[in-house]
C-alpha atoms as a PDB file:
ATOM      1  CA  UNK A   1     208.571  55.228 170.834  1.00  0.00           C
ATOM      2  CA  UNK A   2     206.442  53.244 173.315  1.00  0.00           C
ATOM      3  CA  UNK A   3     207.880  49.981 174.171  1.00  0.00           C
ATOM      4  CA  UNK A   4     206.325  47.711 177.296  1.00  0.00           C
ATOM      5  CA  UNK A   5     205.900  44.197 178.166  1.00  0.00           C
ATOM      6  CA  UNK A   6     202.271  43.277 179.004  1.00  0.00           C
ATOM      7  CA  UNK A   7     201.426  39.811 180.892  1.00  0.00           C
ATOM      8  CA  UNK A   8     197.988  37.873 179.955  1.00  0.00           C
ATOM      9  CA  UNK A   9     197.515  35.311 183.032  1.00  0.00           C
ATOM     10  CA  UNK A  10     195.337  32.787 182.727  1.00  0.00           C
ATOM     11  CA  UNK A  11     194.474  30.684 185.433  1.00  0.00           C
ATOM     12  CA  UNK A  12     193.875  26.875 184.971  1.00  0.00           C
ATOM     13  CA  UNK A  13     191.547  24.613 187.298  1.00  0.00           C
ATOM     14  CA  UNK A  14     188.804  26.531 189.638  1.00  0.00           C
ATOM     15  CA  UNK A  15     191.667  26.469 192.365  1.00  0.00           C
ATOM     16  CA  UNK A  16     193.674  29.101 190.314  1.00  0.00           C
ATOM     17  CA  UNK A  17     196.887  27.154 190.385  1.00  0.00           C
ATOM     18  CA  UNK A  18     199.422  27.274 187.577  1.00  0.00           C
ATOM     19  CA  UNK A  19     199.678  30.227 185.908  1.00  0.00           C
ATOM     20  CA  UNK A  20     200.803  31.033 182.045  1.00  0.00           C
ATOM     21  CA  UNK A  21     202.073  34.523 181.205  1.00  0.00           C
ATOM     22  CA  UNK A  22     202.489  35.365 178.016  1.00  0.00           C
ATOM     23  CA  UNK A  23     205.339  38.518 176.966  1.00  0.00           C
ATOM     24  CA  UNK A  24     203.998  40.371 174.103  1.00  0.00           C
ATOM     25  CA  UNK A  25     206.611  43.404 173.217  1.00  0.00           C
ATOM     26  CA  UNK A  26     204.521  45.920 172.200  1.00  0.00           C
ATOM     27  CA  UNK A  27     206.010  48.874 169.522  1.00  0.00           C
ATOM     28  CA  UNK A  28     203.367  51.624 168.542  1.00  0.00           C
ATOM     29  CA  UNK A  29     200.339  50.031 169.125  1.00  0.00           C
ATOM     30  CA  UNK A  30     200.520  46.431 167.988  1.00  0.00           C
ATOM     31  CA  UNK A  31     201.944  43.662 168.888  1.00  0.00           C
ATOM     32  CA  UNK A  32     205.055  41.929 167.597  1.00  0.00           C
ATOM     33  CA  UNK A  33     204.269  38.885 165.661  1.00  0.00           C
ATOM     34  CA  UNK A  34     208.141  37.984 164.589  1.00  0.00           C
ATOM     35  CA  UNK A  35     206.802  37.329 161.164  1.00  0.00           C
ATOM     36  CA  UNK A  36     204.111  35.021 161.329  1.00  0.00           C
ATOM     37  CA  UNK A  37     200.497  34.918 160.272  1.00  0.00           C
ATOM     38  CA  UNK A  38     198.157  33.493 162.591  1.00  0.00           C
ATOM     39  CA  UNK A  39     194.847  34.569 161.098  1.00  0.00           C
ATOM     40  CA  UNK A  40     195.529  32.504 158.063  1.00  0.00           C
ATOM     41  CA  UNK A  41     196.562  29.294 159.721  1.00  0.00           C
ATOM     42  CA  UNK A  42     193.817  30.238 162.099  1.00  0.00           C
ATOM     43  CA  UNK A  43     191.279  30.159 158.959  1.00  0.00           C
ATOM     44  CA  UNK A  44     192.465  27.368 157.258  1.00  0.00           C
ATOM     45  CA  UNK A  45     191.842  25.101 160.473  1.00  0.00           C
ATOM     46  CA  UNK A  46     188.190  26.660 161.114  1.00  0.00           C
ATOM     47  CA  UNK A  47     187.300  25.543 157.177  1.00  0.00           C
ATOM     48  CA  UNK A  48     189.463  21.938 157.775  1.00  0.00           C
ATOM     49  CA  UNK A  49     186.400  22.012 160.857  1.00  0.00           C
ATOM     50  CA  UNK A  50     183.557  22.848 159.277  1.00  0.00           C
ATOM     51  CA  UNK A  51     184.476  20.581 156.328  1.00  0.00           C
ATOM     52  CA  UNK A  52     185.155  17.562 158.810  1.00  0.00           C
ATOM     53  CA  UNK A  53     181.964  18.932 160.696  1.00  0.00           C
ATOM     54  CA  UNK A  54     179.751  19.292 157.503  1.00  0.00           C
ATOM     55  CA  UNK A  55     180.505  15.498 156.385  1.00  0.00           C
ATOM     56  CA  UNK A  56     179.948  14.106 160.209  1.00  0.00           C
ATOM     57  CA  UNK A  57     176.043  15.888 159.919  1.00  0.00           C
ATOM     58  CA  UNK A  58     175.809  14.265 156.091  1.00  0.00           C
ATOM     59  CA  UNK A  59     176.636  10.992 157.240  1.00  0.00           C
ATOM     60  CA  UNK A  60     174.262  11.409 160.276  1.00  0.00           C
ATOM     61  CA  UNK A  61     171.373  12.356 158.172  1.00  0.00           C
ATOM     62  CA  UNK A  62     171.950   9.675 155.519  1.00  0.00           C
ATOM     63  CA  UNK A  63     171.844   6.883 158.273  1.00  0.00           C
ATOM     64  CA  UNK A  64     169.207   8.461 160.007  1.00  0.00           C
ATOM     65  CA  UNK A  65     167.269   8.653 156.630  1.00  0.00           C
ATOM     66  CA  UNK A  66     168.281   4.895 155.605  1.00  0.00           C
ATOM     67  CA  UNK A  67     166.644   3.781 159.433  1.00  0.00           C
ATOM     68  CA  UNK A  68     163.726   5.440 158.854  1.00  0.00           C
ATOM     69  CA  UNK A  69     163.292   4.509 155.178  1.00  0.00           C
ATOM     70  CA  UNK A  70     163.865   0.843 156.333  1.00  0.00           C
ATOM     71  CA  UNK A  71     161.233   1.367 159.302  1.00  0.00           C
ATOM     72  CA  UNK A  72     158.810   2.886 156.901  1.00  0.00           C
ATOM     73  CA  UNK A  73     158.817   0.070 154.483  1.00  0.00           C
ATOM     74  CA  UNK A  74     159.332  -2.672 157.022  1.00  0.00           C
ATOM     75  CA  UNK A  75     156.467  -1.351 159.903  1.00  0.00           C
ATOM     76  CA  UNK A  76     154.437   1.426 158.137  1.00  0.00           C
ATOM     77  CA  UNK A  77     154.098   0.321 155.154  1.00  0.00           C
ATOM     78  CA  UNK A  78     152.662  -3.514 155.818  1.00  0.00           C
ATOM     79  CA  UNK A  79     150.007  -1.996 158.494  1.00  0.00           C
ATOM     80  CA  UNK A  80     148.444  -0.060 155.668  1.00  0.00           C
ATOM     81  CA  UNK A  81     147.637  -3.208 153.498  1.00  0.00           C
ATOM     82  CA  UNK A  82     145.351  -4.804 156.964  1.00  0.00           C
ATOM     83  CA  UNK A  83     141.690  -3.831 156.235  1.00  0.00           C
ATOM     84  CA  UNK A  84     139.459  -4.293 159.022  1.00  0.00           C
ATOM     85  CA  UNK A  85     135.782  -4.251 158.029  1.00  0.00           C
ATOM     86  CA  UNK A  86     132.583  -3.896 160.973  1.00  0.00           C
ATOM     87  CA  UNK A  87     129.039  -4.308 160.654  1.00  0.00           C
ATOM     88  CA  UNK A  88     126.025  -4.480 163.033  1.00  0.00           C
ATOM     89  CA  UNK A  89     124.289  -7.719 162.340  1.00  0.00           C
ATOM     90  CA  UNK A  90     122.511  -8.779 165.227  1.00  0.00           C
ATOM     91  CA  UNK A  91     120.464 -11.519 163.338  1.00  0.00           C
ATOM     92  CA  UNK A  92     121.867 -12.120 160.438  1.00  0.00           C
ATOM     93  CA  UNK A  93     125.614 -13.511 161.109  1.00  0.00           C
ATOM     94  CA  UNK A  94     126.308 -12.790 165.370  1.00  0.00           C
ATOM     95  CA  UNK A  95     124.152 -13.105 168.038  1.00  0.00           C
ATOM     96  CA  UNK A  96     122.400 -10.240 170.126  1.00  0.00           C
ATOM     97  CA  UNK A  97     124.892 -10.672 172.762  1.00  0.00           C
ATOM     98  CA  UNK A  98     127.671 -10.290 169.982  1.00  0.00           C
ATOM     99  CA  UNK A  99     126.352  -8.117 167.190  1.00  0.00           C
ATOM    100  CA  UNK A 100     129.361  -6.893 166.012  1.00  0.00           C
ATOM    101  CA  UNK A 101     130.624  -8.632 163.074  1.00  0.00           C
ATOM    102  CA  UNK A 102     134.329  -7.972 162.205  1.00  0.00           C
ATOM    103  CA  UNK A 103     136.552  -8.921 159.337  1.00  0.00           C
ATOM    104  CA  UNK A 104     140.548  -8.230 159.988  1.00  0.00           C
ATOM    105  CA  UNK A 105     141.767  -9.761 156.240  1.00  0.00           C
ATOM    106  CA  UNK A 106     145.691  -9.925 156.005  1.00  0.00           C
ATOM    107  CA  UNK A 107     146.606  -8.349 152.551  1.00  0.00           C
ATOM    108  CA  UNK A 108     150.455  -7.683 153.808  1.00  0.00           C
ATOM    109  CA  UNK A 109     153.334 -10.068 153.085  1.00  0.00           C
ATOM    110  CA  UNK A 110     153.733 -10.269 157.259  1.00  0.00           C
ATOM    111  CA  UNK A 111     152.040 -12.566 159.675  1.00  0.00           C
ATOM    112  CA  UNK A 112     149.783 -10.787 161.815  1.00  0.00           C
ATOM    113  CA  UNK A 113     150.566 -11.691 165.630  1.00  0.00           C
ATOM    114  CA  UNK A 114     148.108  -9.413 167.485  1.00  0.00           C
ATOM    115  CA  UNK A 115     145.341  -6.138 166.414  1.00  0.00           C
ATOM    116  CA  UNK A 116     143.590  -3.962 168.224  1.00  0.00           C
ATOM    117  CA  UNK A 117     141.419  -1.352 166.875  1.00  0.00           C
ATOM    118  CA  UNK A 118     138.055   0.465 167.705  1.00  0.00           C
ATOM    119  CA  UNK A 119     135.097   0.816 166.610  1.00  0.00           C
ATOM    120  CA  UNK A 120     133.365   4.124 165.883  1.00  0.00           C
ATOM    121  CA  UNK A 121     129.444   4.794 166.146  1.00  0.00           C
ATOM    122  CA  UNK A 122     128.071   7.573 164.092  1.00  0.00           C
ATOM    123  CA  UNK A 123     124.900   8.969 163.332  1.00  0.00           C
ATOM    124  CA  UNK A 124     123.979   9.820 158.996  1.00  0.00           C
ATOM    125  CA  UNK A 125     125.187  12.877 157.894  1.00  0.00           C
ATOM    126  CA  UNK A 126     127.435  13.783 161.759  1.00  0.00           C
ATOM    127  CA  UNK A 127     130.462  13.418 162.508  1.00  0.00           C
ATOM    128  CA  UNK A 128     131.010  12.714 166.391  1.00  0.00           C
ATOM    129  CA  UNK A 129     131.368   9.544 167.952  1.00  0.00           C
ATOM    130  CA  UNK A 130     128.721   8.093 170.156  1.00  0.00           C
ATOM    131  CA  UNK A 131     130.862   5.875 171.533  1.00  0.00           C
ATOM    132  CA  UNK A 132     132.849   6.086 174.897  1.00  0.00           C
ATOM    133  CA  UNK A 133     136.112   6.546 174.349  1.00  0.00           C
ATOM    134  CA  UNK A 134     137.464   4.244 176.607  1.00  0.00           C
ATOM    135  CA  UNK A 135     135.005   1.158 176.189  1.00  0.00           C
ATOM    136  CA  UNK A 136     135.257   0.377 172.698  1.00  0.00           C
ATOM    137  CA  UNK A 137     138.508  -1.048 172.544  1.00  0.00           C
ATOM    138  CA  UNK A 138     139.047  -4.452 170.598  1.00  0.00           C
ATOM    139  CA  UNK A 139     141.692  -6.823 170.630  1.00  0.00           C
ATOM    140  CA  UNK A 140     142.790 -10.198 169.192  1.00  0.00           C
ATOM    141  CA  UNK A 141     146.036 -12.566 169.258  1.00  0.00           C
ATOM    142  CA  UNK A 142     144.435 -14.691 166.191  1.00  0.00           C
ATOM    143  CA  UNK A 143     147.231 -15.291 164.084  1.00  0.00           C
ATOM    144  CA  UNK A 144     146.218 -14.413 160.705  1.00  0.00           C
ATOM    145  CA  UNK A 145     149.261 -15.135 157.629  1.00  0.00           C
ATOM    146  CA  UNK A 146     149.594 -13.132 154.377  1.00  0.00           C
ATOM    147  CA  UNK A 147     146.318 -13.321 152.355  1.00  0.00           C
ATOM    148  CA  UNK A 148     144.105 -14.676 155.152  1.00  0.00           C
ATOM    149  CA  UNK A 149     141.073 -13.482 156.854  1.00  0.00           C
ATOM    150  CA  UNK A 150     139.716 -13.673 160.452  1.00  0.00           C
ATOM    151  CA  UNK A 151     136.092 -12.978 161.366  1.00  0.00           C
ATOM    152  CA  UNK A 152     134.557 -12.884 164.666  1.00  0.00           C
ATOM    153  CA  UNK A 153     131.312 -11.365 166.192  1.00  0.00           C
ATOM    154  CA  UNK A 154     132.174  -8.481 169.550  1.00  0.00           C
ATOM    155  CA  UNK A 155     130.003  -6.932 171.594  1.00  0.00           C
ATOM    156  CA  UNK A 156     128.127  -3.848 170.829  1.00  0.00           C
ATOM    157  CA  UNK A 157     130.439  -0.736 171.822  1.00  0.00           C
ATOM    158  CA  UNK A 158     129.096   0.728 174.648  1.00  0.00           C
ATOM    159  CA  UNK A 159     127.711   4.634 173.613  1.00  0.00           C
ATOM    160  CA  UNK A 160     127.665   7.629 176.193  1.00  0.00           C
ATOM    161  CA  UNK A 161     124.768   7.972 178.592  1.00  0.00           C
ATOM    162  CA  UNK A 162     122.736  10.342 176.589  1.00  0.00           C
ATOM    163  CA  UNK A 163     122.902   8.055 173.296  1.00  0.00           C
ATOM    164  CA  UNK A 164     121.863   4.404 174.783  1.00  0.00           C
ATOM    165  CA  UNK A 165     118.465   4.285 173.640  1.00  0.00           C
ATOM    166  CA  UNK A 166     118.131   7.384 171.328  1.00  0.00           C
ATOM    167  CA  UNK A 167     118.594   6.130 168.092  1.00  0.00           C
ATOM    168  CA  UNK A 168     118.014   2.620 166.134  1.00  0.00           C
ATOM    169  CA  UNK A 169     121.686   0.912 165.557  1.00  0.00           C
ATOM    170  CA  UNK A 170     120.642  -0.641 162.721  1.00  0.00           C
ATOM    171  CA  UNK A 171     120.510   3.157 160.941  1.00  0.00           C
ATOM    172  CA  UNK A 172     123.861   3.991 162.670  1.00  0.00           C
ATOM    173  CA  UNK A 173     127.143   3.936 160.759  1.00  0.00           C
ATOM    174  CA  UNK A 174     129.710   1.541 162.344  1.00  0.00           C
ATOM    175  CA  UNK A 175     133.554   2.407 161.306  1.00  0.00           C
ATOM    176  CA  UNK A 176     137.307   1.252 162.426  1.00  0.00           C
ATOM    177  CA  UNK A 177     138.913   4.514 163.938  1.00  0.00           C
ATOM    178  CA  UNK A 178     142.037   2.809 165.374  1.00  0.00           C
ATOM    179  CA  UNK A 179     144.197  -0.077 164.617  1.00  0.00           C
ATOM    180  CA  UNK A 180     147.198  -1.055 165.838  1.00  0.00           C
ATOM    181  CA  UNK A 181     148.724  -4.551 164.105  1.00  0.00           C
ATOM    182  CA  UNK A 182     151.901  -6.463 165.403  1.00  0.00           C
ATOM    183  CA  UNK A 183     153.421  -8.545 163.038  1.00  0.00           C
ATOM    184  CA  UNK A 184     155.235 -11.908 164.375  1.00  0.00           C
ATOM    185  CA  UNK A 185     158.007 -12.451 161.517  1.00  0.00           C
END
């Protein structure tokens, strides 16, 4: 019969003061556990954890849900009901200097503070913009309420190098590729 005491030390702190020992009597092989089961108390805190764990995520994922529901509605939503319209009229409506005539109409229930948007120049039948990317940027701070309209004539987006005087704007299609509306309420 094989008896023996055996001494686990754990140190505590990075300076390796205080140390625990911990007497196991050993008698053929394994330990003595003077009668008590660890492995079940030791499983019903790890499920007590994962249950309290498993509701903490829930709870996190139904307010992070509600926020983003409430965004959705509240930002998202509203910016899909503003329809910007453009059209090249240099004669008809705007001036040559301003040929651009745009409609921003307000079909939200929020009060339009700011928009920005650009417009895109394309050719029939293509897809790629003739426009620089960087020069046909639009903006307004015309306040425009629920179920109101704002026109206004802009200057002519200004196209890449190699498409000034290539083709005749008034066969070109003129569309809104960006928007971005700030609502003041």
């Amino acid at each position: 019969m094989q008896t023996g005491v055996e001494c686990f030390v754990l140190t505590m702190g990075s300076s390796g003061r205080g140390f625990l020992c911990f007497f196991l009597f050993w008698r053929l092989g394994p330990p003595l556990t003077l009668g008590l089961d660890f492995s079940y108390a030791m499983k019903k805190l790890l499920i007590k954890i994962a249950k309290i764990a498993g509701i903490l995520i829930g709870i996190a994922v139904a307010v992070i849900g509600v926020l983003w529901c409430y965004y959705y509605i509240h930002e998202e939503l509203p910016k899909k009901k503003i329809n910007i319209t453009v059209m090249y009229t240099p004669d008809e409506v705007c001036s040559k200097e301003y040929p651009m005539a745009v409609v921003i109409k307000n079909d939200s229930s929020r009060v339009i503070y700011e928009t920005s948007f650009d417009i895109m120049v394309r050719r029939k039948g293509y897809s790629r913009d003739l426009a620089k990317l960087s020069y046909n940027h639009y903006s307004t701070d015309k306040i425009i309420h629920p179920g109101e309209s704002h026109a206004a004539c802009w200057t002519y987006p200004e196209l890449g190098e190699e498409n000034v005087d290539k083709y005749d704007r008034k066969e070109l299609i003129y569309e809104i590729g960006y928007k971005s509306v700030k609502f003041g309420d």
